[in-house]
N, C-alpha and C. Protein backbone atom coordinates (compact mmCIF):
# COMPACT_ATOMS: atom_id res chain seq x y z
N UNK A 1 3.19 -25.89 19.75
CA UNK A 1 4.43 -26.65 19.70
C UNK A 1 5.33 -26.20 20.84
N UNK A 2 6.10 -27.04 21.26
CA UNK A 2 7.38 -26.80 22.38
C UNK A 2 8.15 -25.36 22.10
N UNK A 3 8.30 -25.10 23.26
CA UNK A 3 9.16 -23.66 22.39
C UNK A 3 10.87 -24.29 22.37
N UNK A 4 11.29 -23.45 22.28
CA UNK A 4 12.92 -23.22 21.77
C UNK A 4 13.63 -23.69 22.71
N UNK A 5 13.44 -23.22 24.22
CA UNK A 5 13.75 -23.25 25.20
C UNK A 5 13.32 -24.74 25.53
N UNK A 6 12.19 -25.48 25.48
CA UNK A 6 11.99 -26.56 26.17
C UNK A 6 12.72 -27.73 25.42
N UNK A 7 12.43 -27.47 23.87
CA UNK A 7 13.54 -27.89 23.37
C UNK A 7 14.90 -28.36 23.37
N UNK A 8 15.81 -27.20 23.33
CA UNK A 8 16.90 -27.18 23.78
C UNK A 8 17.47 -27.84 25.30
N UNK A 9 16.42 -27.84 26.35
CA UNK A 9 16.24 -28.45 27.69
C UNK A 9 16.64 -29.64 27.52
N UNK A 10 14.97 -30.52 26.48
CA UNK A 10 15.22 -32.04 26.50
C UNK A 10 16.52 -32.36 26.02
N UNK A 11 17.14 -32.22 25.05
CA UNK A 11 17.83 -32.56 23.86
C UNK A 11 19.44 -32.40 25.35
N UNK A 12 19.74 -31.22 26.08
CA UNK A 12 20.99 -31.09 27.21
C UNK A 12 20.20 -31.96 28.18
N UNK A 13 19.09 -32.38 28.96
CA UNK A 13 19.08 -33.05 29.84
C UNK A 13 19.82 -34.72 29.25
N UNK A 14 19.45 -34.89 28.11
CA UNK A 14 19.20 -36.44 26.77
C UNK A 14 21.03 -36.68 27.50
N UNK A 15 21.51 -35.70 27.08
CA UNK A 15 23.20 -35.30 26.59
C UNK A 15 23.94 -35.35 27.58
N UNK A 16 23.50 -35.06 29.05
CA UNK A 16 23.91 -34.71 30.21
C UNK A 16 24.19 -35.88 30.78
N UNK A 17 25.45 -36.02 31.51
CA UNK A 17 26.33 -37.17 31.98
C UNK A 17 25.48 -37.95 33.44
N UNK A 18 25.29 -38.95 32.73
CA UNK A 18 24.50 -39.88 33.55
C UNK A 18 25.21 -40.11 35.56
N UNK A 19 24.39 -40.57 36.46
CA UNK A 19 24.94 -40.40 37.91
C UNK A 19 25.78 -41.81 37.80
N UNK A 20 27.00 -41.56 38.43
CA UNK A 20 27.84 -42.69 38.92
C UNK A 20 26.99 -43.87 38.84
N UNK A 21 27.77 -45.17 37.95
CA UNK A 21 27.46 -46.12 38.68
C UNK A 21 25.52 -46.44 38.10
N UNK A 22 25.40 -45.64 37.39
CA UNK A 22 23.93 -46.26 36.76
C UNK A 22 23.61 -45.82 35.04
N UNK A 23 24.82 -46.43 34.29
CA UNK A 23 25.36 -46.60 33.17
C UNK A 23 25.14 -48.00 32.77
N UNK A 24 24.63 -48.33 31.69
CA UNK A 24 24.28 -50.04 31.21
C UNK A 24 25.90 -50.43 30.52
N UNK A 25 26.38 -50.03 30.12
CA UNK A 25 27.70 -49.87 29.56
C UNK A 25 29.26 -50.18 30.02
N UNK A 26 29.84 -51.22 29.58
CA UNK A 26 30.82 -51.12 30.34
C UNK A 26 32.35 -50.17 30.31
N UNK A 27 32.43 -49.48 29.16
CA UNK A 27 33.20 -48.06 28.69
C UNK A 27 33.29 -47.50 30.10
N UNK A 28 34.51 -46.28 30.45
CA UNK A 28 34.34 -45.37 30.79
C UNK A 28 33.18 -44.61 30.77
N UNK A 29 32.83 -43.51 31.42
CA UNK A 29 32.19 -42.39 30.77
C UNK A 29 32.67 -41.37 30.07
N UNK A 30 33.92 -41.24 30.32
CA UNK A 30 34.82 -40.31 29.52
C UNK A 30 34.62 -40.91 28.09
N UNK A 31 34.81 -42.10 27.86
CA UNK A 31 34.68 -43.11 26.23
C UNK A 31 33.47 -43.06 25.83
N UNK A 32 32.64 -43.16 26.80
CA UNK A 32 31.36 -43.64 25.89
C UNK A 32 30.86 -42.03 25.55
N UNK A 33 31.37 -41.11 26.07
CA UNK A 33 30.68 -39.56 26.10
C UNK A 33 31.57 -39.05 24.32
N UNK A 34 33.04 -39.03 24.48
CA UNK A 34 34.26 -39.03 23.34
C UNK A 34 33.07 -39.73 22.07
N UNK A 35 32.55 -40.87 21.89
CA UNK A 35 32.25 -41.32 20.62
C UNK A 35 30.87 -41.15 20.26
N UNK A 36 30.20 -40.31 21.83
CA UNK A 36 28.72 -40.00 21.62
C UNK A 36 28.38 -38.69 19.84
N UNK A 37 27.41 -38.71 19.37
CA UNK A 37 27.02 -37.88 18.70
C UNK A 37 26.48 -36.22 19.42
N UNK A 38 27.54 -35.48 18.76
CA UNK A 38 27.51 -34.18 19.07
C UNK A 38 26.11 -33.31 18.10
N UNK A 39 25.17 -33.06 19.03
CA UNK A 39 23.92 -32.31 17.75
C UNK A 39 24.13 -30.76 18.03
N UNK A 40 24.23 -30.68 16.61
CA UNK A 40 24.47 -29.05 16.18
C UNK A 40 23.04 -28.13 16.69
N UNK A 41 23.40 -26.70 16.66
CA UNK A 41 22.31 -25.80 16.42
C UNK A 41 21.52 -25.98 15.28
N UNK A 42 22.36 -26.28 13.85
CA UNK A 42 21.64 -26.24 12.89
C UNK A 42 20.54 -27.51 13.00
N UNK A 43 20.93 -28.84 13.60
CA UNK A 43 20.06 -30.22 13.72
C UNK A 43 19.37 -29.97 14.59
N UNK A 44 18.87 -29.22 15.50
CA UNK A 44 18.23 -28.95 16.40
C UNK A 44 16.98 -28.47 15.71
N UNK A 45 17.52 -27.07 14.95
CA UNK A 45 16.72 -26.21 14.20
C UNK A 45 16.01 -27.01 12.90
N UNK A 46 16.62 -27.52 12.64
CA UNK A 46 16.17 -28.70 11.34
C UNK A 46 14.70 -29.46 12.01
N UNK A 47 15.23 -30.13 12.94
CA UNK A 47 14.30 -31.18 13.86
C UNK A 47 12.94 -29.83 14.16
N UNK A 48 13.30 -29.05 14.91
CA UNK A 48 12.19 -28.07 15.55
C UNK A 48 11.30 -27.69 14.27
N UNK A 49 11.99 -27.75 12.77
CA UNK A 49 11.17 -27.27 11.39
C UNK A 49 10.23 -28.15 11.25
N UNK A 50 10.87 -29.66 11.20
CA UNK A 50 9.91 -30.88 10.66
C UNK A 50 8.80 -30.59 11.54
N UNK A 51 9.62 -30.14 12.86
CA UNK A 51 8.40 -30.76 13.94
C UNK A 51 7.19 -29.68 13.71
N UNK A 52 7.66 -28.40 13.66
CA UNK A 52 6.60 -27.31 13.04
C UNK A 52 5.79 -27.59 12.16
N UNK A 53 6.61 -27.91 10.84
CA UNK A 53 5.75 -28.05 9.30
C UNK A 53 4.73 -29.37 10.03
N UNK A 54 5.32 -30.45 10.18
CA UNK A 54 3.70 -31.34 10.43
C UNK A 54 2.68 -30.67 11.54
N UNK A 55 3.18 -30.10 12.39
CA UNK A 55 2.11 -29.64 12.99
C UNK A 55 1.29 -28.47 12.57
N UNK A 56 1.57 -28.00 11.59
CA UNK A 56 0.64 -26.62 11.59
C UNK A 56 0.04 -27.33 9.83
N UNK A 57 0.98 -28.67 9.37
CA UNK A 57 0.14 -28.89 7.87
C UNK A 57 -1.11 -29.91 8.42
N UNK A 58 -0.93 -30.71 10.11
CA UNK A 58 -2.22 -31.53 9.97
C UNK A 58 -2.97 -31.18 11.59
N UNK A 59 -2.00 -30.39 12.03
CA UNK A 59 -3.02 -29.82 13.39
C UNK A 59 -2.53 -30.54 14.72
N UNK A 60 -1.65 -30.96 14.50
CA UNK A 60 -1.01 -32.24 15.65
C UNK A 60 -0.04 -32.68 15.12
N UNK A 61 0.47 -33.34 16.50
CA UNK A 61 1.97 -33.92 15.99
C UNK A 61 1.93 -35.21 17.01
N UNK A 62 2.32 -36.08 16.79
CA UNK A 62 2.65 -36.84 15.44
C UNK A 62 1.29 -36.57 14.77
N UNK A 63 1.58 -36.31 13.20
CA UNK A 63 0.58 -35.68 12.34
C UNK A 63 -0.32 -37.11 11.64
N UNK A 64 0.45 -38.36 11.53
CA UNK A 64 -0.16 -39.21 10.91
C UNK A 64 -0.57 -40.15 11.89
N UNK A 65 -1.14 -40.57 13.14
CA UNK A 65 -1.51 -41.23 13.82
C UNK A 65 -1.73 -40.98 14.70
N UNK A 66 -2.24 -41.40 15.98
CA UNK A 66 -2.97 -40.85 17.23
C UNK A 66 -1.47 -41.33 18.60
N UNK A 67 -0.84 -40.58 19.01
CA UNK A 67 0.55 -41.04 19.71
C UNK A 67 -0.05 -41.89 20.77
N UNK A 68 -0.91 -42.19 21.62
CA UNK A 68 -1.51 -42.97 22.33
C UNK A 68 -2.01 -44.40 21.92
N UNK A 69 -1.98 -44.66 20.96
CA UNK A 69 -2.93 -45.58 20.61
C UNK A 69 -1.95 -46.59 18.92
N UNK A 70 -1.21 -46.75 19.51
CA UNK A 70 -0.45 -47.88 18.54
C UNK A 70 -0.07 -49.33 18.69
N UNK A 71 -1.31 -49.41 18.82
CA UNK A 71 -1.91 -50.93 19.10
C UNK A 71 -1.62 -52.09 17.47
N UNK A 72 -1.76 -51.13 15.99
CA UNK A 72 -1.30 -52.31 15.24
C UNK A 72 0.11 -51.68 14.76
N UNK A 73 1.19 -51.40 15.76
CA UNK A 73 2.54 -51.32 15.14
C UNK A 73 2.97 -51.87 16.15
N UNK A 74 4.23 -52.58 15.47
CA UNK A 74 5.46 -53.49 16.25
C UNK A 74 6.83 -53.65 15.72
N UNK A 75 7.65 -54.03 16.28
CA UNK A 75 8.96 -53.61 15.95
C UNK A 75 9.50 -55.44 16.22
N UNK A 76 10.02 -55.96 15.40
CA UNK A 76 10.69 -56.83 15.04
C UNK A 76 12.01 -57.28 14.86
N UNK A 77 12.77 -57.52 15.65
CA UNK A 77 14.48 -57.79 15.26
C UNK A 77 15.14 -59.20 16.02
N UNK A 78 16.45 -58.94 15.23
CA UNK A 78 17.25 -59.86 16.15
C UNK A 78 18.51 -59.21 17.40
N UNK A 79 18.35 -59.24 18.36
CA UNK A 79 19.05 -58.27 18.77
C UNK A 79 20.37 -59.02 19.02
N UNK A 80 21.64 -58.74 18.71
CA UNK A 80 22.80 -59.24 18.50
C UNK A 80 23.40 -59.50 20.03
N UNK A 81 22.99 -60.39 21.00
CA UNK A 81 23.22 -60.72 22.01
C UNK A 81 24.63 -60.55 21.98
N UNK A 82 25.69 -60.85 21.83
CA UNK A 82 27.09 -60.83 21.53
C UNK A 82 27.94 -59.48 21.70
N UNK A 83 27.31 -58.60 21.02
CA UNK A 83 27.26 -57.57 21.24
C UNK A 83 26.92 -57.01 22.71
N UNK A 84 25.94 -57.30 22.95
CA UNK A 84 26.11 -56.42 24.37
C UNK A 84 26.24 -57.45 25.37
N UNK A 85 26.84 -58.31 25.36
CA UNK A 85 27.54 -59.78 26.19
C UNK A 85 29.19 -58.72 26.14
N UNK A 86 29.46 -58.01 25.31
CA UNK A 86 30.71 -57.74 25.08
C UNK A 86 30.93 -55.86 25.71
N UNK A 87 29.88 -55.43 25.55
CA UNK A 87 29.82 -54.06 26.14
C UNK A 87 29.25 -53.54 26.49
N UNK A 88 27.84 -54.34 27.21
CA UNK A 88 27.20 -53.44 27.85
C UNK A 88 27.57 -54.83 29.46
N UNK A 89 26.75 -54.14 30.56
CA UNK A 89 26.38 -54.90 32.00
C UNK A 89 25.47 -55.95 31.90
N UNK A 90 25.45 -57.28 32.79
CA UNK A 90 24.73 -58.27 32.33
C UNK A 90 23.49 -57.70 32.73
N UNK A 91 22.22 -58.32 32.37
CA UNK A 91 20.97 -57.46 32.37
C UNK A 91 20.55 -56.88 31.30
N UNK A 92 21.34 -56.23 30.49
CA UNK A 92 20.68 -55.09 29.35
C UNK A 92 20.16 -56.15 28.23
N UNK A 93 20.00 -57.08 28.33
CA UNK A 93 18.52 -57.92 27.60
C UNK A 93 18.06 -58.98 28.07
N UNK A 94 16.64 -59.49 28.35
CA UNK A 94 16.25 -60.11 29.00
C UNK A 94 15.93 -61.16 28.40
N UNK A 95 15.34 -62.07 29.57
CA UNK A 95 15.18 -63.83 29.33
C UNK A 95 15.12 -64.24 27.64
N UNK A 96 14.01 -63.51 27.02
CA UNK A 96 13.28 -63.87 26.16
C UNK A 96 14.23 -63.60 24.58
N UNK A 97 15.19 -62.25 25.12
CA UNK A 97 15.88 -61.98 23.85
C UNK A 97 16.98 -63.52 23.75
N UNK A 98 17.75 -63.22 25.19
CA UNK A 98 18.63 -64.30 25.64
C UNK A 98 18.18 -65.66 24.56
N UNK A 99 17.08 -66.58 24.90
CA UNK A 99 16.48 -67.41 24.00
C UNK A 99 16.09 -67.47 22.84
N UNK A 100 15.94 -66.26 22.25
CA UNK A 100 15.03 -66.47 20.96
C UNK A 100 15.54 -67.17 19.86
N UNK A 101 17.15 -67.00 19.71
CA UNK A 101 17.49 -67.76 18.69
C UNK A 101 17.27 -69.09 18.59
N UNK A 102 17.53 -70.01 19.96
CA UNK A 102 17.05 -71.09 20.49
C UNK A 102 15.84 -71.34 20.03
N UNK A 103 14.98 -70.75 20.62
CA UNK A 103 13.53 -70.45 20.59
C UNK A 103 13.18 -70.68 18.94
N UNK A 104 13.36 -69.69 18.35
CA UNK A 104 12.69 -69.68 16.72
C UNK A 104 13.19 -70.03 15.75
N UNK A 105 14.75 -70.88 16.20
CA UNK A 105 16.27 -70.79 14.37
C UNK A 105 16.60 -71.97 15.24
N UNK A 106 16.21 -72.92 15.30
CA UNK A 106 16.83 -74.37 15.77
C UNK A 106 17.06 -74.69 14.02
């Protein structure tokens, strides 16, 4: 498993204030950073447990499926165009989301 250290890496690189100017968002960065979720030591340590216990109860992690190869899972939604028409940069969803309501709810 990852140690402590590489850990702690991903989770401050995740956290770490994005370069000028290549933000999807139209907020400040000062705003969008203010209402971001702050993760504790203890949620860190929590996360690093789960991630332990499945790996040492099935020998791998992800413990219930092969991470390469998720060919019959899919993810399904409506994504609230409106919403990010209102706060994020134009771009942050493409042609197909743009249409779908069109597309499938006439």
């Amino acid at each position: 498993m990852p140690s402590s250290r590489l850990c702690r890496g991903k989770v401050q690189a995740r956290l770490s204030p994005a370069q000028p100017g290549h933000v999807p968002y139209l907020m400040s960065d000062a705003e969008h950073r203010n209402g971001a979720v702050e993760i504790s030591d203890e949620g860190i340590a929590c996360t690093k447990a789960i991630c332990n216990y499945i790996y040492e109860t099935y020998g791998r992690f992800p413990g219930g499926l092969d991470a390469m190869h998720l060919m019959w899972f899919m993810q399904a939604h409506h994504l609230d165009t409106d919403y990010y028409d209102k706060f994020f940069r134009s771009g942050a969803y493409g042609p197909t989301h743009a249409a779908h309501l069109a597309t499938w709810h006439r």
